[in-house]
PDB file of N, CA and C in Angstrom:
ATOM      1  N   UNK A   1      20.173 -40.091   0.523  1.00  0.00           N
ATOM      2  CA  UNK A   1      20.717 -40.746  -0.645  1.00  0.00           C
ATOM      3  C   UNK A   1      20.408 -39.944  -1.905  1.00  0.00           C
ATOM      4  N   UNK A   2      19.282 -39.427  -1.749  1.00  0.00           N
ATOM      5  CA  UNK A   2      18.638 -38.644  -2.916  1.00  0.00           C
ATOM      6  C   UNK A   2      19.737 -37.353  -3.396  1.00  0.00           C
ATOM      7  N   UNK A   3      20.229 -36.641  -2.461  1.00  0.00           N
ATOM      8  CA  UNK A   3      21.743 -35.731  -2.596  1.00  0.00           C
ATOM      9  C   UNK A   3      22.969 -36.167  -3.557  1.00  0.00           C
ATOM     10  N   UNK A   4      22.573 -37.580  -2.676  1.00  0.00           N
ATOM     11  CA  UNK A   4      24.070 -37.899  -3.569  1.00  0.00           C
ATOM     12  C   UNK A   4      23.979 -38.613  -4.799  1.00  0.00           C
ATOM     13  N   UNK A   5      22.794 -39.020  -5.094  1.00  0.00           N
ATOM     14  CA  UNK A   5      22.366 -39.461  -6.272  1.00  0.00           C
ATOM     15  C   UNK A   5      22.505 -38.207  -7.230  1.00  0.00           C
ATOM     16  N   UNK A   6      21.856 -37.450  -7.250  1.00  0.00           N
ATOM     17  CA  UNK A   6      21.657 -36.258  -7.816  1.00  0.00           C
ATOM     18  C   UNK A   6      22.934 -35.736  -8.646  1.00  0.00           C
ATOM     19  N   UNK A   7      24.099 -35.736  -7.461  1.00  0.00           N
ATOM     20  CA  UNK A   7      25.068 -35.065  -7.637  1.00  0.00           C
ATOM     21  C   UNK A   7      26.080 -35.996  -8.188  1.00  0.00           C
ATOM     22  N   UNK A   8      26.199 -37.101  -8.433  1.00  0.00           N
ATOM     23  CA  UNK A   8      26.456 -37.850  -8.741  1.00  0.00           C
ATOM     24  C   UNK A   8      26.372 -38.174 -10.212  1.00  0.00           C
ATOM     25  N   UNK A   9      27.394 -39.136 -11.196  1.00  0.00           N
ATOM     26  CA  UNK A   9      27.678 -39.368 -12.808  1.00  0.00           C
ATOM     27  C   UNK A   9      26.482 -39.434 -13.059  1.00  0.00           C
ATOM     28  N   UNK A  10      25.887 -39.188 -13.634  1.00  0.00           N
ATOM     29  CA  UNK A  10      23.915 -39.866 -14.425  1.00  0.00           C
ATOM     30  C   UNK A  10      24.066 -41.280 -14.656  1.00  0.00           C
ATOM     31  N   UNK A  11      25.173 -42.326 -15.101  1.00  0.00           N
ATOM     32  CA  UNK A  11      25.255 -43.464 -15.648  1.00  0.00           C
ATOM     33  C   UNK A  11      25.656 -44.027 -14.040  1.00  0.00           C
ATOM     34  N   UNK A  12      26.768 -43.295 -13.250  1.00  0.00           N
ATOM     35  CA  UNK A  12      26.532 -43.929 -12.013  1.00  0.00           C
ATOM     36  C   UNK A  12      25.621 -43.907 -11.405  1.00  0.00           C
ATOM     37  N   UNK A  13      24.521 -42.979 -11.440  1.00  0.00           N
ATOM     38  CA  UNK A  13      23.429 -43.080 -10.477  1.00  0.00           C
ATOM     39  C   UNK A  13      22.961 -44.172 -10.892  1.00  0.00           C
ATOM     40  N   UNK A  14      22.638 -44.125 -12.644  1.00  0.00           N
ATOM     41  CA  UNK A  14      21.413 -45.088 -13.424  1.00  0.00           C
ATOM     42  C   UNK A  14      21.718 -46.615 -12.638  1.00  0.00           C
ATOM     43  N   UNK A  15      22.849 -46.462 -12.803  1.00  0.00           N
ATOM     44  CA  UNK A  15      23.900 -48.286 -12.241  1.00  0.00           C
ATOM     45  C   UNK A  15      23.237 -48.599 -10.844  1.00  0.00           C
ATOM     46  N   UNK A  16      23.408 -47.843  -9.627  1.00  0.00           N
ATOM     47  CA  UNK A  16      22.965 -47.919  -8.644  1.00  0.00           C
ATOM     48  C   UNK A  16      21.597 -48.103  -8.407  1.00  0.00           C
ATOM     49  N   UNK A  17      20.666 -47.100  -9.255  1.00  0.00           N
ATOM     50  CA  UNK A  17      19.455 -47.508  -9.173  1.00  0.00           C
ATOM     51  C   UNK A  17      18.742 -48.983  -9.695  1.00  0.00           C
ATOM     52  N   UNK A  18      19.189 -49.189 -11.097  1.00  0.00           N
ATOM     53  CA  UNK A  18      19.260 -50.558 -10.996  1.00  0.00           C
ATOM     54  C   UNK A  18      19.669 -51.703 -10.150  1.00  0.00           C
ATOM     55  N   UNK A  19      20.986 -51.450  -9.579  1.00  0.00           N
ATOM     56  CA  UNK A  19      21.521 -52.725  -8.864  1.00  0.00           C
ATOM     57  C   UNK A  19      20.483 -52.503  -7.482  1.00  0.00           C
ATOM     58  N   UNK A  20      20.023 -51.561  -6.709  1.00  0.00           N
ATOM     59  CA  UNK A  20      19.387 -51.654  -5.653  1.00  0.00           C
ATOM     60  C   UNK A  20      17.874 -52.164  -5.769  1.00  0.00           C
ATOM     61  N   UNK A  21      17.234 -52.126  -7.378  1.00  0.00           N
ATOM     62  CA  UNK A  21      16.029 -52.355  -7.687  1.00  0.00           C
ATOM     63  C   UNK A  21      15.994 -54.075  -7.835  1.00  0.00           C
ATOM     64  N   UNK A  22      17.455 -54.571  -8.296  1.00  0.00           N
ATOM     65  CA  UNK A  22      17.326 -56.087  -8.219  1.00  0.00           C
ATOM     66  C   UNK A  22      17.390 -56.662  -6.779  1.00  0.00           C
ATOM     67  N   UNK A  23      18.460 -55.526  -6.032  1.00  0.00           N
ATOM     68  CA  UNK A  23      18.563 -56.581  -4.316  1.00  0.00           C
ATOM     69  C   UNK A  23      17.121 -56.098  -3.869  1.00  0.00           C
ATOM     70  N   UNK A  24      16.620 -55.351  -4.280  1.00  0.00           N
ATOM     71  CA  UNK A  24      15.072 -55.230  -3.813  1.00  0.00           C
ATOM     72  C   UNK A  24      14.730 -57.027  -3.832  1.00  0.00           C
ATOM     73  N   UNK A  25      14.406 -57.224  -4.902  1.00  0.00           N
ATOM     74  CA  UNK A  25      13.685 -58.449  -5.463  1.00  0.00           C
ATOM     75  C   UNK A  25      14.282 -59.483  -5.318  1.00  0.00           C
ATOM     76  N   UNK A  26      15.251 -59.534  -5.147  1.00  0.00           N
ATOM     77  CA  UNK A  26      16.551 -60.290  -4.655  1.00  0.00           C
ATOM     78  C   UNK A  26      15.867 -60.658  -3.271  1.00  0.00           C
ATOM     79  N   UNK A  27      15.950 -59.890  -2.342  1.00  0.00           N
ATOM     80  CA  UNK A  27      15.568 -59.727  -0.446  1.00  0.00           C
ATOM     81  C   UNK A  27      14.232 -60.425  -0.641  1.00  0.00           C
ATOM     82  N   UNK A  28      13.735 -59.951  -1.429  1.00  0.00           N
ATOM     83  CA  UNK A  28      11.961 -60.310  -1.178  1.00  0.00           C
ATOM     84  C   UNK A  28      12.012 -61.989  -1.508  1.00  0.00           C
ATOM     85  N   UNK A  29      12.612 -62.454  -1.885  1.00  0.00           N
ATOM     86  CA  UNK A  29      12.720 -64.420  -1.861  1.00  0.00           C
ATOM     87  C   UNK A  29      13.344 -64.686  -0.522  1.00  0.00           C
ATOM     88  N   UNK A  30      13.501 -64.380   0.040  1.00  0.00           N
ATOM     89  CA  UNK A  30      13.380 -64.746   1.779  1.00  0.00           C
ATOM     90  C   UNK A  30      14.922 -65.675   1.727  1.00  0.00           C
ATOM     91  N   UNK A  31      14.827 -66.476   0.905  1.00  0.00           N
ATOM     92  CA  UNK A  31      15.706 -67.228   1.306  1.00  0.00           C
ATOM     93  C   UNK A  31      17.470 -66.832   0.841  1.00  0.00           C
ATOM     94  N   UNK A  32      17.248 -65.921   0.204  1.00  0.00           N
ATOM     95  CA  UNK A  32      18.440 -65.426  -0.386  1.00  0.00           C
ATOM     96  C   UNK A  32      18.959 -63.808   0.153  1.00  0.00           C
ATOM     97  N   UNK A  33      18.256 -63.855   1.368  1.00  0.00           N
ATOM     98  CA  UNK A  33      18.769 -62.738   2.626  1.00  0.00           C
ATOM     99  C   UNK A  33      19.805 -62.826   3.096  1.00  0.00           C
ATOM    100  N   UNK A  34      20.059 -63.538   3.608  1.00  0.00           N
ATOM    101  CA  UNK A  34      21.278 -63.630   4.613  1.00  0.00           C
ATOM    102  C   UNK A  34      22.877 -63.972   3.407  1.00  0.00           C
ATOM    103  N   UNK A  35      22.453 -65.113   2.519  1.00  0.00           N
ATOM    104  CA  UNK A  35      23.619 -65.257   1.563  1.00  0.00           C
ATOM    105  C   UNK A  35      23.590 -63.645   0.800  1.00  0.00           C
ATOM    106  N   UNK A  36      23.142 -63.219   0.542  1.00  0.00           N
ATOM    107  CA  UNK A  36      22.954 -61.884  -0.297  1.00  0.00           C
ATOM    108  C   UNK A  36      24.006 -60.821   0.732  1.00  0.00           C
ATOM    109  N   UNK A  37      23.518 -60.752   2.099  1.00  0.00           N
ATOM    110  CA  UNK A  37      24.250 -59.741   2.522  1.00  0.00           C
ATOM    111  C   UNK A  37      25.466 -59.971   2.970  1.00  0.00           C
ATOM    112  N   UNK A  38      25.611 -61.189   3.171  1.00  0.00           N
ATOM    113  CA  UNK A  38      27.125 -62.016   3.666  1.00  0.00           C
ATOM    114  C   UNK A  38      27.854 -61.876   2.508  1.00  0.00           C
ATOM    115  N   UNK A  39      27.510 -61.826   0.981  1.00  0.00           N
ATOM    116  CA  UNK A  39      28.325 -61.679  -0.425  1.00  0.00           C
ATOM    117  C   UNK A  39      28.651 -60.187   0.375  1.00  0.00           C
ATOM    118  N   UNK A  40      28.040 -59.161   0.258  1.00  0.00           N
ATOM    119  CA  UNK A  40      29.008 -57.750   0.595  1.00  0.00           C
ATOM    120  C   UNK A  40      29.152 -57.599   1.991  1.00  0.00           C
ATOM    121  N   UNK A  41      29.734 -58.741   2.833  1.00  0.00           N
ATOM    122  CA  UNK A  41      30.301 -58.512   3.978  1.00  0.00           C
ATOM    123  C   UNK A  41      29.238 -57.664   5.059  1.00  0.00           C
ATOM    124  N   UNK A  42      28.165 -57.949   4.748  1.00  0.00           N
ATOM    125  CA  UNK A  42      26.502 -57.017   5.685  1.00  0.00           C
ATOM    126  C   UNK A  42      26.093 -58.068   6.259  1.00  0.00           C
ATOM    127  N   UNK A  43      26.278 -59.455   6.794  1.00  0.00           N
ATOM    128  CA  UNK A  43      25.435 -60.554   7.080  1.00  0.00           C
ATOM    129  C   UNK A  43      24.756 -60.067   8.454  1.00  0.00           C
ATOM    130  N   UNK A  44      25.877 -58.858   9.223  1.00  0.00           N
ATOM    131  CA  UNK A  44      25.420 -59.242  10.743  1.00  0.00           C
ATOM    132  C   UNK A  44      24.006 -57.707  10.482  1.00  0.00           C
ATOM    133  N   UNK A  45      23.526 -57.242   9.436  1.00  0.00           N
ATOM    134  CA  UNK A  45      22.761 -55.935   9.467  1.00  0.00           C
ATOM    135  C   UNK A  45      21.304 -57.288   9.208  1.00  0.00           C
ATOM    136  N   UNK A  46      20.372 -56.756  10.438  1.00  0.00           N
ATOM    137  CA  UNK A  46      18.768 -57.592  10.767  1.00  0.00           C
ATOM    138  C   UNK A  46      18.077 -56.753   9.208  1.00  0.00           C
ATOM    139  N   UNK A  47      17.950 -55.593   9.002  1.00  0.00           N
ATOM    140  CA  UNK A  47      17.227 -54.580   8.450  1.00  0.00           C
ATOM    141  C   UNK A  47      17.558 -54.717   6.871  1.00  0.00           C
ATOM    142  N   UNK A  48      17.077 -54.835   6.119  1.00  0.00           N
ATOM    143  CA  UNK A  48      16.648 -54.853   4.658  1.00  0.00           C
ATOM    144  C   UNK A  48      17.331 -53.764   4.046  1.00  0.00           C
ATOM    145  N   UNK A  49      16.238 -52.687   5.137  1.00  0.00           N
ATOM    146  CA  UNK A  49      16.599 -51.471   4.485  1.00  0.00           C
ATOM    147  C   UNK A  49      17.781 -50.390   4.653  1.00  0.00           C
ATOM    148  N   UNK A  50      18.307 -50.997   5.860  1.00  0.00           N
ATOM    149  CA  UNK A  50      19.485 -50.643   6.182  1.00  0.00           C
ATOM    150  C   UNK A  50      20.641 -51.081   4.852  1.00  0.00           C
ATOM    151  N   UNK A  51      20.711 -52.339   4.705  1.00  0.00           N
ATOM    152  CA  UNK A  51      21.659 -53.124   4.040  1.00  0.00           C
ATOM    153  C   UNK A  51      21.354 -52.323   2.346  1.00  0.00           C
ATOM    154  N   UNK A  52      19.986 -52.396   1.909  1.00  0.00           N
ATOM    155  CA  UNK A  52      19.855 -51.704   0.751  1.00  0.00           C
ATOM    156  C   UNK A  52      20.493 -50.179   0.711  1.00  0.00           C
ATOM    157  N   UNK A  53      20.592 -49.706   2.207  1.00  0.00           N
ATOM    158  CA  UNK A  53      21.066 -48.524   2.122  1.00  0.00           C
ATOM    159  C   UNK A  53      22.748 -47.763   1.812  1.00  0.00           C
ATOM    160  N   UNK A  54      22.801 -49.143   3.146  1.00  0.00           N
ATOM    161  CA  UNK A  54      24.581 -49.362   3.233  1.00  0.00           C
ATOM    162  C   UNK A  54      25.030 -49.205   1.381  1.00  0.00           C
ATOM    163  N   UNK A  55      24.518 -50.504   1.270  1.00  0.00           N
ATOM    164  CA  UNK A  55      25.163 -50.964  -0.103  1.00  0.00           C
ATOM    165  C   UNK A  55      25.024 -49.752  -1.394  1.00  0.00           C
ATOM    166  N   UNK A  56      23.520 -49.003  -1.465  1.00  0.00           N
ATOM    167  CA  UNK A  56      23.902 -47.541  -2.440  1.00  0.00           C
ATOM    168  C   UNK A  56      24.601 -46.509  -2.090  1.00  0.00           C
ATOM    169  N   UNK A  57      24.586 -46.330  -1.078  1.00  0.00           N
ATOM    170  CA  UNK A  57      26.103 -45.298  -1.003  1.00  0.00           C
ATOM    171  C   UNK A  57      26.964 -45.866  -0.794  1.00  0.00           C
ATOM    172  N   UNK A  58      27.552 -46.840  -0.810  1.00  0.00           N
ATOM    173  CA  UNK A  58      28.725 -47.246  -0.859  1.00  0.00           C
ATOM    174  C   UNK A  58      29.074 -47.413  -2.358  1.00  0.00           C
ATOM    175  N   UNK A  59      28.013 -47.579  -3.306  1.00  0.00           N
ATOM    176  CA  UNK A  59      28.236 -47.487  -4.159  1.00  0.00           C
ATOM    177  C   UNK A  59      28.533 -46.402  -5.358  1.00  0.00           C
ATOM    178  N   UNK A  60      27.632 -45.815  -4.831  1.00  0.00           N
ATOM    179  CA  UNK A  60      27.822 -44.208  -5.399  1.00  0.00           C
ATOM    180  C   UNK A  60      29.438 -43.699  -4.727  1.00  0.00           C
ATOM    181  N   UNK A  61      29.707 -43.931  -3.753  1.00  0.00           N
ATOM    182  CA  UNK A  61      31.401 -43.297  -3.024  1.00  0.00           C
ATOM    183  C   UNK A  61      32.200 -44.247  -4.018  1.00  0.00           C
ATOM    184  N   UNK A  62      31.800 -45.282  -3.590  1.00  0.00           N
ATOM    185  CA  UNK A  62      33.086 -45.611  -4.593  1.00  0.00           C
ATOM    186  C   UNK A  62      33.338 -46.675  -5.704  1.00  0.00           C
ATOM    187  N   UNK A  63      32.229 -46.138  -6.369  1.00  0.00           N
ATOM    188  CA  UNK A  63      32.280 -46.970  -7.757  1.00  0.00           C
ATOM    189  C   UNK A  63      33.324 -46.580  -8.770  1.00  0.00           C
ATOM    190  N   UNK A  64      34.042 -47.657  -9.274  1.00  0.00           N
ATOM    191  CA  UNK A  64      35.346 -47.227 -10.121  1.00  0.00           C
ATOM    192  C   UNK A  64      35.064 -47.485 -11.498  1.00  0.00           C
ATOM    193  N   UNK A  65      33.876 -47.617 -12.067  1.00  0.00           N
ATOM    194  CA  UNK A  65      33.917 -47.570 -13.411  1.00  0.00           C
ATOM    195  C   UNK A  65      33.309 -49.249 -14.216  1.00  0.00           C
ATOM    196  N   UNK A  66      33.257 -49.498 -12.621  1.00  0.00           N
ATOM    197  CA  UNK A  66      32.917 -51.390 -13.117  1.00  0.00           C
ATOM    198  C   UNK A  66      31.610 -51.627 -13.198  1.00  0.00           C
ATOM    199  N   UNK A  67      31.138 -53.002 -13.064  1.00  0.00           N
ATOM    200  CA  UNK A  67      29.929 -53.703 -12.822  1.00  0.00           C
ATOM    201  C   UNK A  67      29.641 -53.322 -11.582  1.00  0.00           C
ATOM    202  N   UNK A  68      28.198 -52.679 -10.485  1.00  0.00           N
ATOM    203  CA  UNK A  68      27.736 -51.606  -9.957  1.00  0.00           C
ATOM    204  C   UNK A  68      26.715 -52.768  -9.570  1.00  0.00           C
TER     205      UNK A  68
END
């Protein structure tokens, strides 16, 4: 991820790093796991860190300029 961060807009990275620092804290209330990953269509991923993963590069590929 670190590659494509890098190489990546500076304001898109900044976006991503933020939004993955809230589903951090987001995941860690236990109870807002499963609704959290079912919002971006991830419900059936067991792994945290998978889903945190999925979701920043997907974001970095294809962020269009919006809310991130």
């Amino acid at each position: 991820m670190d590659v494509i961060r890098l190489a990546a807009d500076p304001k898109r990275s900044s976006n991503v790093v933020n939004s993955i620092n809230i589903i951090d804290r987001l995941l860690k209330l236990g109870r807002l796991q499963g609704p959290l990953k079912k919002l971006f269509c991830l419900g059936g991923l067991e792994s945290d860190q998978d889903f945190v993963s999925v979701h920043g590069v997907s974001s970095l590929l294809c962020y269009d300029g919006g809310v991130v």
